[in-house]
Structures are given as structure tokens and as C-alpha cells.
PDB file of N, CA and C in Angstrom:
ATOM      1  N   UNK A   1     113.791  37.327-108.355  1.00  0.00           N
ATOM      2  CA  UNK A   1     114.118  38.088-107.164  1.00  0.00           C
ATOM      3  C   UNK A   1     113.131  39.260-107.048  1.00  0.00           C
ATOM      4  N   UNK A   2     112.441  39.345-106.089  1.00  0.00           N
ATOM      5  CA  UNK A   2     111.667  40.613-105.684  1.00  0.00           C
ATOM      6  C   UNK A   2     112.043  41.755-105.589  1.00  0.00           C
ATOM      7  N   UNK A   3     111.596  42.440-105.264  1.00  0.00           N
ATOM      8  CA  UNK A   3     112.275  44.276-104.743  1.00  0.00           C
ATOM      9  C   UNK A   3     111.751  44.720-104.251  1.00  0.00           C
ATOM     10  N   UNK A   4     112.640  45.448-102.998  1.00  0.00           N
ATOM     11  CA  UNK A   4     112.041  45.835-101.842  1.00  0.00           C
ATOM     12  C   UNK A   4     110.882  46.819-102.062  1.00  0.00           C
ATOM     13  N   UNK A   5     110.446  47.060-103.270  1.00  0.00           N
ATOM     14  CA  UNK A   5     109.224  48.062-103.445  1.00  0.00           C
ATOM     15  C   UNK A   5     108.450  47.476-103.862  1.00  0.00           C
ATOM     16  N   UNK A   6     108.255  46.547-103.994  1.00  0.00           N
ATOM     17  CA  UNK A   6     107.142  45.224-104.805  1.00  0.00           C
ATOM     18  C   UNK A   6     107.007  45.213-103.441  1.00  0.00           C
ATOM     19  N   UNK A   7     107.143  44.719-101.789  1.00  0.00           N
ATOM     20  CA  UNK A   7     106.932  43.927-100.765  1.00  0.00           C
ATOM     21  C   UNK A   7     106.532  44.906 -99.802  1.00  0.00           C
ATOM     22  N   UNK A   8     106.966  46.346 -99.972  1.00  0.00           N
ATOM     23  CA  UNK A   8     106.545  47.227 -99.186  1.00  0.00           C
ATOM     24  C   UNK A   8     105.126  48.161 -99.655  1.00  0.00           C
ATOM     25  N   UNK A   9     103.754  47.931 -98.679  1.00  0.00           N
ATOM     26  CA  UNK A   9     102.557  48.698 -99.549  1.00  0.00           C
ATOM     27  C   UNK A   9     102.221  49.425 -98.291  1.00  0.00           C
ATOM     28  N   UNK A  10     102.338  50.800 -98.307  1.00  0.00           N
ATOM     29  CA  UNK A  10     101.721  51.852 -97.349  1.00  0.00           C
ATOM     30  C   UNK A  10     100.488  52.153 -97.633  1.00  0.00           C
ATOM     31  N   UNK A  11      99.680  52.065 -96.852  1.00  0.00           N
ATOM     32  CA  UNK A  11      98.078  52.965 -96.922  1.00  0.00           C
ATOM     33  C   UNK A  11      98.222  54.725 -96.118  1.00  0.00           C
ATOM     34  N   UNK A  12      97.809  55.242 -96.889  1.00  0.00           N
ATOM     35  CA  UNK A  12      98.083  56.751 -96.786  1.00  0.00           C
ATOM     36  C   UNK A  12      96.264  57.419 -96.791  1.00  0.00           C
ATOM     37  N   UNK A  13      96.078  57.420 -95.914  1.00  0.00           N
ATOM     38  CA  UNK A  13      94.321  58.084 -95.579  1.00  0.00           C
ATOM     39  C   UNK A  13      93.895  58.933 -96.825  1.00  0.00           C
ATOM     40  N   UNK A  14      92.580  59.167 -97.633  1.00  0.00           N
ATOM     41  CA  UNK A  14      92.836  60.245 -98.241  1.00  0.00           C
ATOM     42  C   UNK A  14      92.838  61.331 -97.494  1.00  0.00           C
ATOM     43  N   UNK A  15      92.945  62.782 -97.915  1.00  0.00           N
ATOM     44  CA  UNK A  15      92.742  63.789 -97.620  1.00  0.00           C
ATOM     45  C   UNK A  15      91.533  63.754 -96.623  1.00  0.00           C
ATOM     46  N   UNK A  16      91.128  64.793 -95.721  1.00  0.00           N
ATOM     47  CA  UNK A  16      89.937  65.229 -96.010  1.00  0.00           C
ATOM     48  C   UNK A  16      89.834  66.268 -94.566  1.00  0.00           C
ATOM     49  N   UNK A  17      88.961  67.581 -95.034  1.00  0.00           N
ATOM     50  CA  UNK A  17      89.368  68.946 -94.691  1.00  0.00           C
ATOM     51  C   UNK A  17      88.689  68.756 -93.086  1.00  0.00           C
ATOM     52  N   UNK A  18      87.594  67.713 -93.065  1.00  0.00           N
ATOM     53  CA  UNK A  18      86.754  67.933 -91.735  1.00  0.00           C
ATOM     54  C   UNK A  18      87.965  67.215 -90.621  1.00  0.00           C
ATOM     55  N   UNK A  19      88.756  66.249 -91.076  1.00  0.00           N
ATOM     56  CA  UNK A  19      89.710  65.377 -90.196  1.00  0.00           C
ATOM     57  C   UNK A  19      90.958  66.440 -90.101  1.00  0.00           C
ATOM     58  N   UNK A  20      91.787  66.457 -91.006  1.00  0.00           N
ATOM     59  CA  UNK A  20      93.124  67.385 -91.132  1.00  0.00           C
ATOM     60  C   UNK A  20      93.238  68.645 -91.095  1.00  0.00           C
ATOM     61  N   UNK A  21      91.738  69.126 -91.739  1.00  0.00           N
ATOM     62  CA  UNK A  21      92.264  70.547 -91.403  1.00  0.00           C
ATOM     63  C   UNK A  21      92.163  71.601 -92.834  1.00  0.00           C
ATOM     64  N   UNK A  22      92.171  72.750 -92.922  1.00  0.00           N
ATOM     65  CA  UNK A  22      92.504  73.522 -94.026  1.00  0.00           C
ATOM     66  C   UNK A  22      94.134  73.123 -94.297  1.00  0.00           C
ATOM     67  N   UNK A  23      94.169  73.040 -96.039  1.00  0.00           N
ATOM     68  CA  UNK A  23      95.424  72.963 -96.409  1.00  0.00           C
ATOM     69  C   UNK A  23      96.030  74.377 -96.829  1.00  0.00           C
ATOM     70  N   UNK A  24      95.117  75.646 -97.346  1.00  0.00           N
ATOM     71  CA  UNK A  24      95.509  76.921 -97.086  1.00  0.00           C
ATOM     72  C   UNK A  24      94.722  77.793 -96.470  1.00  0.00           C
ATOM     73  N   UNK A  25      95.584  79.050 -96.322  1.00  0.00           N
ATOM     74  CA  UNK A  25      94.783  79.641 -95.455  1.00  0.00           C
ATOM     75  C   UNK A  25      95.108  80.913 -95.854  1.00  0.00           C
ATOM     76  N   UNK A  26      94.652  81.806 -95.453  1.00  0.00           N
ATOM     77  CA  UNK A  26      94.646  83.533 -96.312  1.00  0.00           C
ATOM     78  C   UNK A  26      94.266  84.417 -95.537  1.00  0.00           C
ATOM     79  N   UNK A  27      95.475  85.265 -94.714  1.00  0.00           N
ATOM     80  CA  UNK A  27      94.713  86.700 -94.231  1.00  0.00           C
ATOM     81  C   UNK A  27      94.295  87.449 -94.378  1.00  0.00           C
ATOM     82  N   UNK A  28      93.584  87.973 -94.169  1.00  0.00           N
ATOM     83  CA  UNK A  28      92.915  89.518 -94.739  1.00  0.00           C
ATOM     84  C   UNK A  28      93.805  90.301 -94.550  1.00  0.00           C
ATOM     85  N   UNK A  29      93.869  91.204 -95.781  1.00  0.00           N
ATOM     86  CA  UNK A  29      94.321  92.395 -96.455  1.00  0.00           C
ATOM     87  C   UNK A  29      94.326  93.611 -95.250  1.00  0.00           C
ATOM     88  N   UNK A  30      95.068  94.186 -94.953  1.00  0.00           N
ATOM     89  CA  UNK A  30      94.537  95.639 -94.502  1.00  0.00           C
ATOM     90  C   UNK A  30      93.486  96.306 -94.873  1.00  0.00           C
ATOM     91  N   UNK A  31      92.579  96.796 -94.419  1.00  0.00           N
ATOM     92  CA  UNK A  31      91.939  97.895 -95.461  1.00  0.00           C
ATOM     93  C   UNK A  31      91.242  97.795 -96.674  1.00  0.00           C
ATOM     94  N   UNK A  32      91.046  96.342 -96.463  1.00  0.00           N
ATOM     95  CA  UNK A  32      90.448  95.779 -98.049  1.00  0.00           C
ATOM     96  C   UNK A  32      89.454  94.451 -97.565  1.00  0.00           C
ATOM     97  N   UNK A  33      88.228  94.634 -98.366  1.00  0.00           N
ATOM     98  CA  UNK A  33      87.248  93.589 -98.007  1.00  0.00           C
ATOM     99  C   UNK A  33      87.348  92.812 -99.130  1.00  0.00           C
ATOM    100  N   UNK A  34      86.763  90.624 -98.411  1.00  0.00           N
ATOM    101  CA  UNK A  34      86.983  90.324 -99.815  1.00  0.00           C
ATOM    102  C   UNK A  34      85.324  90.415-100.255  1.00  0.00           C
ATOM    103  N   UNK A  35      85.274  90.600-101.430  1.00  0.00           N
ATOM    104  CA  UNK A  35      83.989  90.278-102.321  1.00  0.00           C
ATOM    105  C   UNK A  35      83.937  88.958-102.777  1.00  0.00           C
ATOM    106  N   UNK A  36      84.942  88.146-103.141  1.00  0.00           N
ATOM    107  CA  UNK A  36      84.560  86.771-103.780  1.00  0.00           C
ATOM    108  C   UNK A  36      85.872  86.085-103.433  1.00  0.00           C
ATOM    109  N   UNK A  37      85.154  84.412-103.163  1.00  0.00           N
ATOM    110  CA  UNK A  37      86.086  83.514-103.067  1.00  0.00           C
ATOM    111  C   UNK A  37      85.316  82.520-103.894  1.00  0.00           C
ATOM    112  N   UNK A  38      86.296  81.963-104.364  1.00  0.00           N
ATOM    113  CA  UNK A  38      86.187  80.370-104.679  1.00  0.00           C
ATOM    114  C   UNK A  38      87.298  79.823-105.373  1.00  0.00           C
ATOM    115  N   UNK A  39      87.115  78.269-105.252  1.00  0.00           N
ATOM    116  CA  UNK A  39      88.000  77.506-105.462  1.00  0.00           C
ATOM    117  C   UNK A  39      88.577  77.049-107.007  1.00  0.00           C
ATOM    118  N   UNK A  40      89.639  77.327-107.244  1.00  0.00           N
ATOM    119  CA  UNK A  40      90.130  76.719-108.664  1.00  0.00           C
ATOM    120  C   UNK A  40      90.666  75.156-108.547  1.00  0.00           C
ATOM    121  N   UNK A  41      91.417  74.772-107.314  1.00  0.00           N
ATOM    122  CA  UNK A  41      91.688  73.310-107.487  1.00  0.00           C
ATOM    123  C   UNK A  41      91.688  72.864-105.964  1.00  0.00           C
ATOM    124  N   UNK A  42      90.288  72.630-105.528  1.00  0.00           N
ATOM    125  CA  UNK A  42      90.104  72.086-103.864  1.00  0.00           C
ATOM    126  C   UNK A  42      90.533  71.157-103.237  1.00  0.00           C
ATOM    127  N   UNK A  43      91.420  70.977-102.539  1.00  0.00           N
ATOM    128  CA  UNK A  43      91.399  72.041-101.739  1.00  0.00           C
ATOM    129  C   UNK A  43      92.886  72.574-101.497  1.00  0.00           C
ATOM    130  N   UNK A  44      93.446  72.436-102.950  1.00  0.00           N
ATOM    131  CA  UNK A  44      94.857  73.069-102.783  1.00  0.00           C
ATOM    132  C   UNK A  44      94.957  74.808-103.310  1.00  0.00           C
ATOM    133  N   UNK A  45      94.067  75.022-104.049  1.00  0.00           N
ATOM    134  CA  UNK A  45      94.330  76.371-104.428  1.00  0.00           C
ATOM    135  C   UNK A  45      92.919  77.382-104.087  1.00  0.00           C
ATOM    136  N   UNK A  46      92.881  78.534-104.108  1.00  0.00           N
ATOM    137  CA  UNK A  46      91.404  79.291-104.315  1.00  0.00           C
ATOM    138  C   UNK A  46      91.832  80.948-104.788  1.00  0.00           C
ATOM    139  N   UNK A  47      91.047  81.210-104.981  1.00  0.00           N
ATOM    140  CA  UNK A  47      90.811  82.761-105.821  1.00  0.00           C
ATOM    141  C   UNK A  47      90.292  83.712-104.691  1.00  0.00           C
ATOM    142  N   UNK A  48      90.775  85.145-104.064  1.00  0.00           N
ATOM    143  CA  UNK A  48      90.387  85.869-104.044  1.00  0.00           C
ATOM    144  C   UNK A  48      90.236  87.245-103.834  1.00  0.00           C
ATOM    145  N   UNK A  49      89.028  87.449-103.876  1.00  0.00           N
ATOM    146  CA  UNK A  49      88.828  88.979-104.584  1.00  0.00           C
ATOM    147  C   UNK A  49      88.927  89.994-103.700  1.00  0.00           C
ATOM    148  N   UNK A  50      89.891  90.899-103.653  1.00  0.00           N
ATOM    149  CA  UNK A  50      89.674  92.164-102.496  1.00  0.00           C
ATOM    150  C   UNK A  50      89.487  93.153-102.965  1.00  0.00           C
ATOM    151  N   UNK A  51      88.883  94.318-102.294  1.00  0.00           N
ATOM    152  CA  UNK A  51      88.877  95.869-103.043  1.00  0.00           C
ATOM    153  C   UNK A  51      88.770  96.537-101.433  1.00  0.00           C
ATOM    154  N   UNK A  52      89.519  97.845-101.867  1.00  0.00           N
ATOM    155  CA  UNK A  52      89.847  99.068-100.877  1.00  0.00           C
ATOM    156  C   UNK A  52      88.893 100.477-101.528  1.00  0.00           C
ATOM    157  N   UNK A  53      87.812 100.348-100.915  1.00  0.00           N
ATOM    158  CA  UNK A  53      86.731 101.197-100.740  1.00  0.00           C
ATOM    159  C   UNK A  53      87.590 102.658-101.475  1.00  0.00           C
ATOM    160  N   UNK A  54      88.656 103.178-100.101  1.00  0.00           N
ATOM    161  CA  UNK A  54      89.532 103.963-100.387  1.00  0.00           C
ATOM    162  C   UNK A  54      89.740 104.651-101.598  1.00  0.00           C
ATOM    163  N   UNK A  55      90.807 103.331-101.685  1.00  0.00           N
ATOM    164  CA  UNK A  55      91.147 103.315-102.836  1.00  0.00           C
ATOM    165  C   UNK A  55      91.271 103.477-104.374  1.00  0.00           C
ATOM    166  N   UNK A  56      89.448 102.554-104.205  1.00  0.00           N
ATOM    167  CA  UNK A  56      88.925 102.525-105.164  1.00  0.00           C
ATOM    168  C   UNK A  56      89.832 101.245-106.217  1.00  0.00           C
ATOM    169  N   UNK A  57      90.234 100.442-105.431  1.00  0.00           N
ATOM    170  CA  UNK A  57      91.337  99.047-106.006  1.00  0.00           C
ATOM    171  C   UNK A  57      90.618  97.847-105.706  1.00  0.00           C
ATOM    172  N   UNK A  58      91.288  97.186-106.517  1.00  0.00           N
ATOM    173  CA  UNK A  58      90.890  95.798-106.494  1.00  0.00           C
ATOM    174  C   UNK A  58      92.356  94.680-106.533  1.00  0.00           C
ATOM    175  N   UNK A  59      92.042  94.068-105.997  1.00  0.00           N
ATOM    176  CA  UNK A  59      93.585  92.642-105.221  1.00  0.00           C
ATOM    177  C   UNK A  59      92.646  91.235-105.828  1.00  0.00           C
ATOM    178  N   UNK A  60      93.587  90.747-107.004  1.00  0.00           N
ATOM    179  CA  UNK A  60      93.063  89.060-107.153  1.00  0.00           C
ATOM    180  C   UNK A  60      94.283  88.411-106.223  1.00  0.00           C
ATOM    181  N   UNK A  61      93.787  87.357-105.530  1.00  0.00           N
ATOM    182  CA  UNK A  61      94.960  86.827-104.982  1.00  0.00           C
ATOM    183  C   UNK A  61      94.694  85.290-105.180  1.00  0.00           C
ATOM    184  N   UNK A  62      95.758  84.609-106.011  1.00  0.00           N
ATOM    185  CA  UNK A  62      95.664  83.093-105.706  1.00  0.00           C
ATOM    186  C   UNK A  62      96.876  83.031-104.397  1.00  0.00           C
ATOM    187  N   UNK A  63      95.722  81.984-104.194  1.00  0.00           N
ATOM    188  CA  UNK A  63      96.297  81.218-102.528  1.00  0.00           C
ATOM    189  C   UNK A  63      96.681  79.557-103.061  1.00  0.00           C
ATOM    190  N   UNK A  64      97.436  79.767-102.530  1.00  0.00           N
ATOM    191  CA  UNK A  64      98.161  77.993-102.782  1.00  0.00           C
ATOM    192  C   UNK A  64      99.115  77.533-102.476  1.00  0.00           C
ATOM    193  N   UNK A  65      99.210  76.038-102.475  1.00  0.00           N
ATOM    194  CA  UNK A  65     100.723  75.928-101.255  1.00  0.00           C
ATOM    195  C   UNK A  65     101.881  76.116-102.114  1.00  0.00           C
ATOM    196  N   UNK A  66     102.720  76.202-100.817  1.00  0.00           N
ATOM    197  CA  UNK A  66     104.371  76.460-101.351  1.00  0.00           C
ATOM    198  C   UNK A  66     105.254  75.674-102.284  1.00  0.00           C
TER     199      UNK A  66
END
């Protein structure tokens, strides 16, 4: 006897950022420029770097989905 998951096969597109789109996205800070971005796991997560002149501070921010 079969099963209904043996008989059922979905094709699911891969990813890809130029068709779908950004998967995150990150506003800018108030008052704070970023100095560095980049990616730790693309294109679900990224790193980055802010600092407030001001301040004299610095903001790491990971971005990643919910």
C-alpha cells in the first residue's frame, strides 16, 4: 500500500533575491550611520555596524527573520 506522501511531489522554486525580493530588511537608526554590513548567513541573516558621531557609540545589529 502506498502513502499519500510517497504520490504527492511539489516543486518549490529555489530562492532567489533578483525574482522574490529581499528576505530582510533594516532601517536606519536615528542619528547613527552604518559603517559596515555584511552577511553571516545569505540571505537570511546580516551584521550591522552603526555609530552616533554624537555620541561617540557604536550599535552591532543582527538582522534576521522572525
Amino acid at each position: 500500500m502506498k502513502t499519500l506522501q510517497a504520490e504527492i511531489k511539489t516543486m518549490i522554486p529555489l530562492y532567489d533575491v533578483g525574482v522574490h525580493g529581499d528576505i530582510v530588511t533594516f532601517d536606519k537608526i536615528p542619528d547613527y550611520v552604518e559603517l559596515e554590513r555584511y552577511w553571516v548567513n545569505e540571505p537570511f541573516s546580516y551584521i550591522s555596524i552603526q555609530f552616533n558621531k554624537t555620541n561617540d557609540d557604536y550599535i552591532y545589529n543582527v538582522v534576521d527573520l522572525y
